[in-house]
C-alpha atoms as a PDB file:
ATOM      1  CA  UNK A   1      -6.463 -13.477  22.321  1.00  0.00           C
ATOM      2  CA  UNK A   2      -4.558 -12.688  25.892  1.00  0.00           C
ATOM      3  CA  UNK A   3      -3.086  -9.739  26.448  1.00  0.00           C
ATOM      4  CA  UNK A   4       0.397 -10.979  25.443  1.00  0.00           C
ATOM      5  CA  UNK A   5      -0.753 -12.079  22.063  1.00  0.00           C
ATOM      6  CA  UNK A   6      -2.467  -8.308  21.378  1.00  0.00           C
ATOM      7  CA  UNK A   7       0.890  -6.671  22.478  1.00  0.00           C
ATOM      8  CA  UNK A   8       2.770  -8.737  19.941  1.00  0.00           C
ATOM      9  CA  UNK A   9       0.022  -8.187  17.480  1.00  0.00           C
ATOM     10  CA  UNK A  10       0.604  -4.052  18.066  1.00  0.00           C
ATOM     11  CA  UNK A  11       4.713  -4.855  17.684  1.00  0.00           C
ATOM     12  CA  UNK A  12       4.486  -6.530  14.735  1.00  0.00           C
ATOM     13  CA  UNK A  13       1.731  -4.069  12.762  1.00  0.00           C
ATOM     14  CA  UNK A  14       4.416  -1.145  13.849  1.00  0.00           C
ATOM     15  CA  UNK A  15       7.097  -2.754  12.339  1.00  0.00           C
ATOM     16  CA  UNK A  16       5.529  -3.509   9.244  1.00  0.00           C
ATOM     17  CA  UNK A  17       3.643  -0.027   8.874  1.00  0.00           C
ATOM     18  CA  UNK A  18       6.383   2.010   9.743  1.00  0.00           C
ATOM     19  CA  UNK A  19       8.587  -0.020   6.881  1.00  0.00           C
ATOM     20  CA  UNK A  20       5.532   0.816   4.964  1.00  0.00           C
ATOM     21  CA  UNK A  21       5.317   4.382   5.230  1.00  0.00           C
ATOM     22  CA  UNK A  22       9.168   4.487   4.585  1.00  0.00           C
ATOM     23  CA  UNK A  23       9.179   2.787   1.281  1.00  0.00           C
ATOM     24  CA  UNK A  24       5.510   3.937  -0.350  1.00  0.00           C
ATOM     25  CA  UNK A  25       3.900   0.669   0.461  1.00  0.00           C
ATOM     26  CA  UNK A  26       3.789  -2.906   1.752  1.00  0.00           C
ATOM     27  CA  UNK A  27       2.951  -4.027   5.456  1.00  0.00           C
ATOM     28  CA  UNK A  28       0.721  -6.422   3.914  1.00  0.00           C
ATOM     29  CA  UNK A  29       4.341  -8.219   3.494  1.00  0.00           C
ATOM     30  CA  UNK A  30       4.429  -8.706   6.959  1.00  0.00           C
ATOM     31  CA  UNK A  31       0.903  -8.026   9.223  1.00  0.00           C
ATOM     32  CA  UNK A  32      -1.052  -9.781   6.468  1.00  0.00           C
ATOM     33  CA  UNK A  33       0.692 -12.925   7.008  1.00  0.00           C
ATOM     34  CA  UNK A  34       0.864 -12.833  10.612  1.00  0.00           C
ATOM     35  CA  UNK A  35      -2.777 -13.116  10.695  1.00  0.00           C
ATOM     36  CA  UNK A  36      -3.420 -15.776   8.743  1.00  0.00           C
ATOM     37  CA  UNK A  37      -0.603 -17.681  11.080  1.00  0.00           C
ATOM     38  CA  UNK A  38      -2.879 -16.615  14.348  1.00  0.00           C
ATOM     39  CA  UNK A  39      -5.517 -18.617  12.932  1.00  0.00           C
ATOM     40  CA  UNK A  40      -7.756 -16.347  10.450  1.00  0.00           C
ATOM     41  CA  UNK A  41      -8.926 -17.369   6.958  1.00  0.00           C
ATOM     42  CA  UNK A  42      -7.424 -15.778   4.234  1.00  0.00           C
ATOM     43  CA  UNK A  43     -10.864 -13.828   3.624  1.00  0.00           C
ATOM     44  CA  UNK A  44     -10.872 -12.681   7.376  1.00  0.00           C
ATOM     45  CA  UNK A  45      -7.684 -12.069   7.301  1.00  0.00           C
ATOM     46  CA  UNK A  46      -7.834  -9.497   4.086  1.00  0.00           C
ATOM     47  CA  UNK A  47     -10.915  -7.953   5.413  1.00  0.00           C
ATOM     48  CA  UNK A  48      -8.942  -7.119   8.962  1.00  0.00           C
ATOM     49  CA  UNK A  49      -6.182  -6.499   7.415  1.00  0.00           C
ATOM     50  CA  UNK A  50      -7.914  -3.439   4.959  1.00  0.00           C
ATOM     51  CA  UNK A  51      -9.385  -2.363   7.929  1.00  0.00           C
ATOM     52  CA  UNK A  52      -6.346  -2.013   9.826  1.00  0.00           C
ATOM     53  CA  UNK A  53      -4.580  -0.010   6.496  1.00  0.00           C
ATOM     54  CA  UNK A  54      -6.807   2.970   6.993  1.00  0.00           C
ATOM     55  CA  UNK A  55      -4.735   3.855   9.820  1.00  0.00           C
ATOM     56  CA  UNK A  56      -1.539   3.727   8.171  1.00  0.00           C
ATOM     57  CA  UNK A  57      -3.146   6.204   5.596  1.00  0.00           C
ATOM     58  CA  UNK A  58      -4.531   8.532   8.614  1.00  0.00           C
ATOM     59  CA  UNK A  59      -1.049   8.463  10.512  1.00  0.00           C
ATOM     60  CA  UNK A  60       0.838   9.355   7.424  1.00  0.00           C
ATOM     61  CA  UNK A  61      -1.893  12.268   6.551  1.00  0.00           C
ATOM     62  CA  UNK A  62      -1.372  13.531  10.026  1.00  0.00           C
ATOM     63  CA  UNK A  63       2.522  13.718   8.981  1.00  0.00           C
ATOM     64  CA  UNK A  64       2.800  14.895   5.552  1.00  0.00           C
ATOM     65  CA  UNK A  65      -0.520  17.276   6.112  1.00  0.00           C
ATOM     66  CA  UNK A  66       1.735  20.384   7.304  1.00  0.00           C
ATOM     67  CA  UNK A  67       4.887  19.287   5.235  1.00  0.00           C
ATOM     68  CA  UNK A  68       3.544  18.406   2.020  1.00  0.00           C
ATOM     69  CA  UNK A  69       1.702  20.395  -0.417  1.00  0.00           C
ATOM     70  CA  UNK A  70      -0.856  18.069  -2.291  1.00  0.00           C
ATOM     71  CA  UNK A  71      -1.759  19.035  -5.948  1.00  0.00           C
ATOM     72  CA  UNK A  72      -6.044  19.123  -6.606  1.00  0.00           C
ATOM     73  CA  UNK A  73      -5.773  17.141  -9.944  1.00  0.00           C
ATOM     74  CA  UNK A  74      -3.839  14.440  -8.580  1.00  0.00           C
ATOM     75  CA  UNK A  75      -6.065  13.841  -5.603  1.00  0.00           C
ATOM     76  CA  UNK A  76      -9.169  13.843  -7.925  1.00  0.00           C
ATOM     77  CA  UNK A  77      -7.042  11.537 -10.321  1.00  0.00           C
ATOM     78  CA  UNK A  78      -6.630   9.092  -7.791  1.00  0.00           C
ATOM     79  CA  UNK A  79      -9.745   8.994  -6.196  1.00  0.00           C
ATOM     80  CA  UNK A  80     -11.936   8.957  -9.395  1.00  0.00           C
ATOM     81  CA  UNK A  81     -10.034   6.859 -11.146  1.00  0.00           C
ATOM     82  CA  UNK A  82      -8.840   4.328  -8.516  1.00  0.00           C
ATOM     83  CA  UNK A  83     -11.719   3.879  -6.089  1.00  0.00           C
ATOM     84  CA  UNK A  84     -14.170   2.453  -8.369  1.00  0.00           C
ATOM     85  CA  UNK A  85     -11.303  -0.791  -9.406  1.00  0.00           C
ATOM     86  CA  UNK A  86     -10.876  -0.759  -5.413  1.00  0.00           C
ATOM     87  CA  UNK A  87     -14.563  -1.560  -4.764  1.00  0.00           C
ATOM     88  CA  UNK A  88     -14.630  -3.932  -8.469  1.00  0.00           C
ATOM     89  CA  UNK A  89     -11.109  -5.842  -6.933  1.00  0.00           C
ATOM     90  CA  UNK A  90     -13.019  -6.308  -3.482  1.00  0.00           C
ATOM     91  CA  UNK A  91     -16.238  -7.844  -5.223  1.00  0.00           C
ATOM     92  CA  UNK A  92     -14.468 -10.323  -7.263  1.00  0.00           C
ATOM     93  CA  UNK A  93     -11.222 -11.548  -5.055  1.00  0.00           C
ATOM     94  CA  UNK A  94     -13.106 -14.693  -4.091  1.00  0.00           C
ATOM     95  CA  UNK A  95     -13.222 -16.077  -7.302  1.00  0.00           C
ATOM     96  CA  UNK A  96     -10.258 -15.727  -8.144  1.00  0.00           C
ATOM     97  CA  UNK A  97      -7.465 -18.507  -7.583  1.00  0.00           C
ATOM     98  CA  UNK A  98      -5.311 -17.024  -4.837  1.00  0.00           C
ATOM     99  CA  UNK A  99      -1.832 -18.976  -5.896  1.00  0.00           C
ATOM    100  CA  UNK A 100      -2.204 -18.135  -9.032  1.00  0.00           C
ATOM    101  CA  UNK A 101      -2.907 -14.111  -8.154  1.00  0.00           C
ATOM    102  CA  UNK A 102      -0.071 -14.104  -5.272  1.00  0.00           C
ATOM    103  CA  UNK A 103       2.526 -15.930  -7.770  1.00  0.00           C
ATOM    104  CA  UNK A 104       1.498 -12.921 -11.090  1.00  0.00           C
ATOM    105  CA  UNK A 105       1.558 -10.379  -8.618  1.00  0.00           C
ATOM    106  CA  UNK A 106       5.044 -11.498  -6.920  1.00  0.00           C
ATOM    107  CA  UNK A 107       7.045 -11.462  -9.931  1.00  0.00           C
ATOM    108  CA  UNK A 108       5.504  -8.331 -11.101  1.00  0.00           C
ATOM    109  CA  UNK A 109       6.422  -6.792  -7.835  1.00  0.00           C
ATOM    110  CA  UNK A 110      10.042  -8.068  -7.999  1.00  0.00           C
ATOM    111  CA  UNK A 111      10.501  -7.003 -11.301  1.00  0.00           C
ATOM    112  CA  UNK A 112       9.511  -3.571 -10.026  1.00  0.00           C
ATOM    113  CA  UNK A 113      11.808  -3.603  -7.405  1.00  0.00           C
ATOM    114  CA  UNK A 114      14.872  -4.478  -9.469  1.00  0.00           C
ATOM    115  CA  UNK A 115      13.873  -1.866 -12.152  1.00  0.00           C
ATOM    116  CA  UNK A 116      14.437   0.674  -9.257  1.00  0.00           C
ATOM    117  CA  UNK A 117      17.408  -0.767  -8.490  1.00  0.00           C
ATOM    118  CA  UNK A 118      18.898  -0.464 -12.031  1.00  0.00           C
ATOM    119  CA  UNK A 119      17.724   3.344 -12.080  1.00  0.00           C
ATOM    120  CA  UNK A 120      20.324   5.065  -9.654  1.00  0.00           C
ATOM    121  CA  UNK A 121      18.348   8.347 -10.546  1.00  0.00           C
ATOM    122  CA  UNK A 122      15.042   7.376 -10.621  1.00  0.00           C
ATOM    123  CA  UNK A 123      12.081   9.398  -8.380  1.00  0.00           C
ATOM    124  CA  UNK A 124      15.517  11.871  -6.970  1.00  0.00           C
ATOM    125  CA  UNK A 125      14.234  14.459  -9.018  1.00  0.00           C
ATOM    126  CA  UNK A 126      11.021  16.266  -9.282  1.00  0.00           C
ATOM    127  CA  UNK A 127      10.248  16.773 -13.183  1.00  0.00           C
ATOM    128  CA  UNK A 128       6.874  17.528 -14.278  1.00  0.00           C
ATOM    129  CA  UNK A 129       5.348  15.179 -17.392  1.00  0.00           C
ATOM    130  CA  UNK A 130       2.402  14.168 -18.581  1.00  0.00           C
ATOM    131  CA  UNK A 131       0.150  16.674 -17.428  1.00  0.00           C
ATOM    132  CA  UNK A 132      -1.914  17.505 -20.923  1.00  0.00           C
ATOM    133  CA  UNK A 133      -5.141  15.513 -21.303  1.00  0.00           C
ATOM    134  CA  UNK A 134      -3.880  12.177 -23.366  1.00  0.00           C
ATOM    135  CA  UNK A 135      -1.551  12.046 -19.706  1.00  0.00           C
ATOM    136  CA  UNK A 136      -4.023  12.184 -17.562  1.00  0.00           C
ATOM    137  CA  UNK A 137      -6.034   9.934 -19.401  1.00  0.00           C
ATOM    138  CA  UNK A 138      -3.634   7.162 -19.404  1.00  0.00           C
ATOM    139  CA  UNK A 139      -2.651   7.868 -15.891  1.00  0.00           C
ATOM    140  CA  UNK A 140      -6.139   7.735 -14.915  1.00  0.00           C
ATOM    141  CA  UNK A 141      -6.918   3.999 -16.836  1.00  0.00           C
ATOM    142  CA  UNK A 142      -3.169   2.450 -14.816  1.00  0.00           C
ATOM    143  CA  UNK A 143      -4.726   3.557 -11.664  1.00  0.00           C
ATOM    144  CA  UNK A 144      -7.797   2.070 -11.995  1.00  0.00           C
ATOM    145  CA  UNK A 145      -6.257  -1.208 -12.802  1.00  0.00           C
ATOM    146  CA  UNK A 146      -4.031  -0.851  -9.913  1.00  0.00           C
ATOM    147  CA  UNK A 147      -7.037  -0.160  -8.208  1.00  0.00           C
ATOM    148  CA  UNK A 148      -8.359  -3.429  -8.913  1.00  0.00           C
ATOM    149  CA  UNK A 149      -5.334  -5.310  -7.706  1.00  0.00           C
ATOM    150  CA  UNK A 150      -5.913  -3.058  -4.363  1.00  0.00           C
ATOM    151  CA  UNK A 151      -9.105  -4.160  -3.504  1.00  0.00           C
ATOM    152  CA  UNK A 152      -8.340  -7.858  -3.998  1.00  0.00           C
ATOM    153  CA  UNK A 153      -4.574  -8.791  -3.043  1.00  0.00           C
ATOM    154  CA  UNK A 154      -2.822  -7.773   0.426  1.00  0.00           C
ATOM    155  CA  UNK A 155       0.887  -7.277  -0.453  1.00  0.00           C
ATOM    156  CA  UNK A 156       2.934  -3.757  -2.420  1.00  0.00           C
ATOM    157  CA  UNK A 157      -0.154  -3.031  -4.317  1.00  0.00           C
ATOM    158  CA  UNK A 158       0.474   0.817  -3.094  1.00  0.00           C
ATOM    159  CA  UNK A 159       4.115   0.684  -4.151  1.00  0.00           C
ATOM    160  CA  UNK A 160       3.067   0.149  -7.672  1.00  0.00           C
ATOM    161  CA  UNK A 161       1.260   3.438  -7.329  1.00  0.00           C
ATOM    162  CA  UNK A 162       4.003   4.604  -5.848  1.00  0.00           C
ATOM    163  CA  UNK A 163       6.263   3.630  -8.988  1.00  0.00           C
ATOM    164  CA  UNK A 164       3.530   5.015 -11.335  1.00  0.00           C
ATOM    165  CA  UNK A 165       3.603   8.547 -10.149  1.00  0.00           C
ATOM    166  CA  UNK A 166       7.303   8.228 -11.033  1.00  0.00           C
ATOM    167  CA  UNK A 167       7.391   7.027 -14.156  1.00  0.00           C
ATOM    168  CA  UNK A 168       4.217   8.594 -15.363  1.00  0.00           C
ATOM    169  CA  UNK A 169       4.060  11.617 -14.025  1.00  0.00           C
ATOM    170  CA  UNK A 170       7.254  12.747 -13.151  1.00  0.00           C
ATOM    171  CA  UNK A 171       7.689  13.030  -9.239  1.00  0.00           C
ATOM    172  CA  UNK A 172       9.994  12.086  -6.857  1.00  0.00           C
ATOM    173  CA  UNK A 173       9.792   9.428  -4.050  1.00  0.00           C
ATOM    174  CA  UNK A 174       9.023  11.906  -1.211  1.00  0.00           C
ATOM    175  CA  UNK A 175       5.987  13.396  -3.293  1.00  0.00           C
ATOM    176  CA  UNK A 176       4.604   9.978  -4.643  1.00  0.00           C
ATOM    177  CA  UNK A 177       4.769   8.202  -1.455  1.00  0.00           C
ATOM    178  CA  UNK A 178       3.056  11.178   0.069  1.00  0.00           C
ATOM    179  CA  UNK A 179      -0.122  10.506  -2.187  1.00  0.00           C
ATOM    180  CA  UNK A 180       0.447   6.629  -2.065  1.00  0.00           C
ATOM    181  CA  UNK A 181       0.263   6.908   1.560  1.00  0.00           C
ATOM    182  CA  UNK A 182      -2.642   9.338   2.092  1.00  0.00           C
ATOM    183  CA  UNK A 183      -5.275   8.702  -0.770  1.00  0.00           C
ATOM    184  CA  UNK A 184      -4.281   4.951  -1.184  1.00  0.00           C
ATOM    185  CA  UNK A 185      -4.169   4.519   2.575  1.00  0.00           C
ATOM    186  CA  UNK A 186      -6.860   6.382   3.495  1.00  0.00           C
ATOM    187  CA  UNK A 187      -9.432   6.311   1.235  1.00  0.00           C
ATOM    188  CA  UNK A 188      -8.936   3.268  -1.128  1.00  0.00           C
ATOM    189  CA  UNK A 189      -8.432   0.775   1.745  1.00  0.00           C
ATOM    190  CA  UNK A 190     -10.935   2.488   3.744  1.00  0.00           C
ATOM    191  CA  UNK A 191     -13.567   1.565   0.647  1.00  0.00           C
ATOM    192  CA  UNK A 192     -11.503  -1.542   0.224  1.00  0.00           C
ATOM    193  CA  UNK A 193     -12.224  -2.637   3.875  1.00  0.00           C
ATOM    194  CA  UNK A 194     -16.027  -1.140   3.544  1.00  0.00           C
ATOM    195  CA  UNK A 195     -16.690  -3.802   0.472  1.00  0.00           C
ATOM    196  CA  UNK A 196     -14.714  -6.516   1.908  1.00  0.00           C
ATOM    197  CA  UNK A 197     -16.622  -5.865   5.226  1.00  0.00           C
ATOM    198  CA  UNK A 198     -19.657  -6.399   3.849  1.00  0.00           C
ATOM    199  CA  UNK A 199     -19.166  -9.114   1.107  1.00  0.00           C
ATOM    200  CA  UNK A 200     -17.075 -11.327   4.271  1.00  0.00           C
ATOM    201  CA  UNK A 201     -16.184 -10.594   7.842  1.00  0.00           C
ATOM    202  CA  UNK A 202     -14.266  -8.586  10.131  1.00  0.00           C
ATOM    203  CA  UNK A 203     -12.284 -10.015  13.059  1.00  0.00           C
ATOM    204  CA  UNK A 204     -13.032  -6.494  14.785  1.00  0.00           C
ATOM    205  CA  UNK A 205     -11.631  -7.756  18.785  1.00  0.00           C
ATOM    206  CA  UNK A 206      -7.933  -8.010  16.653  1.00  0.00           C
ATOM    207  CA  UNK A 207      -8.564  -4.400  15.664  1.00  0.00           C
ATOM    208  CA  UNK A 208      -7.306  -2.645  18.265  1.00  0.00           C
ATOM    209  CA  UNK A 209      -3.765  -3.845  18.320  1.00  0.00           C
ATOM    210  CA  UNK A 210      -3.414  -3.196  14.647  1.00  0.00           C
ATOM    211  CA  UNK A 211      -5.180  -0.027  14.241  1.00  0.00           C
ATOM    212  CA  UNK A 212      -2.767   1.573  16.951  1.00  0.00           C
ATOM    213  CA  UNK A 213       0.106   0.000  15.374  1.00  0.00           C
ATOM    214  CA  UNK A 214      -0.874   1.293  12.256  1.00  0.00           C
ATOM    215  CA  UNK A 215      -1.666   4.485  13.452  1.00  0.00           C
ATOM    216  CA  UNK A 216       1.768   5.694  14.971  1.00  0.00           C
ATOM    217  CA  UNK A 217       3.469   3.502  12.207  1.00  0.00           C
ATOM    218  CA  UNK A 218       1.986   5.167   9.269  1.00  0.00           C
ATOM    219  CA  UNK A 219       2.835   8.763  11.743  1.00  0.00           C
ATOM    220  CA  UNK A 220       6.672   7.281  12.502  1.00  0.00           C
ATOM    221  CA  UNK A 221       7.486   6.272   9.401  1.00  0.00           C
ATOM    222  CA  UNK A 222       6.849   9.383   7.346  1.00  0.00           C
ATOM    223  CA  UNK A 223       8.625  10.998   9.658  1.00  0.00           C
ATOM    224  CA  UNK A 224      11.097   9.568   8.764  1.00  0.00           C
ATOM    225  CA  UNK A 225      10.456   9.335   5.340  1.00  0.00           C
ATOM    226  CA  UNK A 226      10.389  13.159   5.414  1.00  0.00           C
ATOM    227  CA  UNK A 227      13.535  13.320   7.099  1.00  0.00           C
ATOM    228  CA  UNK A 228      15.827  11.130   5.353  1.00  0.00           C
ATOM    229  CA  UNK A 229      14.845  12.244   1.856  1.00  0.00           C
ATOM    230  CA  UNK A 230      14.465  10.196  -1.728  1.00  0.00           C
ATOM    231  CA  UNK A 231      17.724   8.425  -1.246  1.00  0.00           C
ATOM    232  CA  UNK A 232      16.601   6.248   1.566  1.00  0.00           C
ATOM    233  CA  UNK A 233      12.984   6.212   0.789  1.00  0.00           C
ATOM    234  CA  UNK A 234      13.756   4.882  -3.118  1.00  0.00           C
ATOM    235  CA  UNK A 235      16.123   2.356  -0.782  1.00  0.00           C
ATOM    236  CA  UNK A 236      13.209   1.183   1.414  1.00  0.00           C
ATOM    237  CA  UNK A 237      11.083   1.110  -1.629  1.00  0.00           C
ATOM    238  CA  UNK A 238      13.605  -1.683  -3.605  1.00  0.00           C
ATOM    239  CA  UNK A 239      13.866  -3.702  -0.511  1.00  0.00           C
ATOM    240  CA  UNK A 240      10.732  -4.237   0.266  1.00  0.00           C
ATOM    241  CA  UNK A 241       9.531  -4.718  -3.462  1.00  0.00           C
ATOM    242  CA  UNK A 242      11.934  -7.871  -3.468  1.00  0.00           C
ATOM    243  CA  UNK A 243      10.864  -9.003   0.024  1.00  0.00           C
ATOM    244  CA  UNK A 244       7.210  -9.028  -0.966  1.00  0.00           C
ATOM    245  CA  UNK A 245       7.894 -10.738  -4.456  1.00  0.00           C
ATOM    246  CA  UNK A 246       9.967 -13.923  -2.926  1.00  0.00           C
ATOM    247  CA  UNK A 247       7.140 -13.898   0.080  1.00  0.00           C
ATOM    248  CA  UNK A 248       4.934 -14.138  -2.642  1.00  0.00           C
ATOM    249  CA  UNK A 249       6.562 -16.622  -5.049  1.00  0.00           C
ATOM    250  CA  UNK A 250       7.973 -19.072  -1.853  1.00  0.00           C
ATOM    251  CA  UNK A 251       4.637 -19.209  -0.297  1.00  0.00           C
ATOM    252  CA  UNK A 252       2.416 -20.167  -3.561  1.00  0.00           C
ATOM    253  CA  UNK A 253       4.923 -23.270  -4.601  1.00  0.00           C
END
């Protein structure tokens, strides 16, 4: 790639990780895409892609570290529980149909989004529920099948996690995009991109463009995200649930 083409790359995964730290999720909407349009395969593509993610999870952590106070038994819960459908989701991706995954997960996602929409109150609030043992449980089994959709499709699988802490567990859209951001950013694309790096390959001469973008995304848009509040993050969060679902739905007819 010139030079040109690398600065545009670095644009573009700013944009889309910066929207992404805002809502809780989803710069696969745009920087997934984009490579696959430069001329990657769709299992390059992923693999960069994951590999690029980590950033976004390290700039947000560098944010929300000083801000944000991070409870033990939900970082445990996530890890534990979500890390082992990560690497199960990166092992069996390839045999898997892709239209018909991109076309389940798009409506899902949309139907997500507009369920947010029809909640005016939902994630404003920080209410604690579900934290006996039958809670964590069940919260524990959700995030290991949304760890499987992690490791093995590109677009808003972190704002379903997002949603999740929500619903389940009672927080509010500054506190479950914090954990979204950090421990699925971080860690579950980080083993994501570690099984999908090994399984396939890794375009790493694009990687510097997106890592950077990521980077100071994933930093800029919690930022903001701690700024504005739950208003405009659960705002960010329905638009770009929608986005990714007719992305998803267009692109596989």
């Amino acid at each position: 790639m010139s030079d040109i083409e690398h600065f545009i790359l670095f644009i573009i995964s700013l944009l889309a990780n910066t929207f992404s730290a805002l809502s809780g999720g989803g710069a696969g909407l745009i920087q997934f895409p984009v490579l696959i349009f430069l001329g990657l395969s769709f299992s390059v593509a992923l693999a960069t892609h994951k590999v690029a993610s980590v950033a976004l999870g390290l700039g947000a952590a560098l944010r929300y570290v000083s801000s944000s106070r991070l409870e033990r038994q939900f970082v445990f819960l996530l890890l534990v529980a979500g890390l082992p459908g990560v690497v199960l989701g990166g092992s069996i991706i390839l045999l898997i149909p892709d239209r018909i995954a991109e076309i389940a997960l798009g409506i899902l996602t949309g139907t997500v989004g507009l369920y947010s929409l029809c909640k005016p109150a939902l994630g404003q609030q920080y209410v604690p529920i579900h934290r006996e043992r039958r809670g964590y449980l069940v919260g524990a089994v959700v995030l290991f099948l949304l760890g499987i959709l992690n490791g093995s499709l590109t677009s808003g699988t972190g704002l379903f996690v997002t949603l999740w802490l929500i619903l389940w567990f009672g927080m509010d859209y500054q506190r479950a995009v914090a954990y979204t951001l950090i421990l699925v950013g971080l860690f579950w694309n980080g083993v994501g991109a570690i099984t999908l790096g090994i399984l396939g390959e890794i375009r790493w001469d694009w990687l510097p463009a997106l890592l950077l973008g990521s980077l100071l995304g994933g930093y800029l848009g919690s930022h903001l995200a701690l700024r504005w509040g739950n208003r405009w993050i659960k705002r960010s969060f329905e638009i770009v649930t929608i986005l990714i679902a007719v992305r998803l739905i267009a692109g596989s007819i």
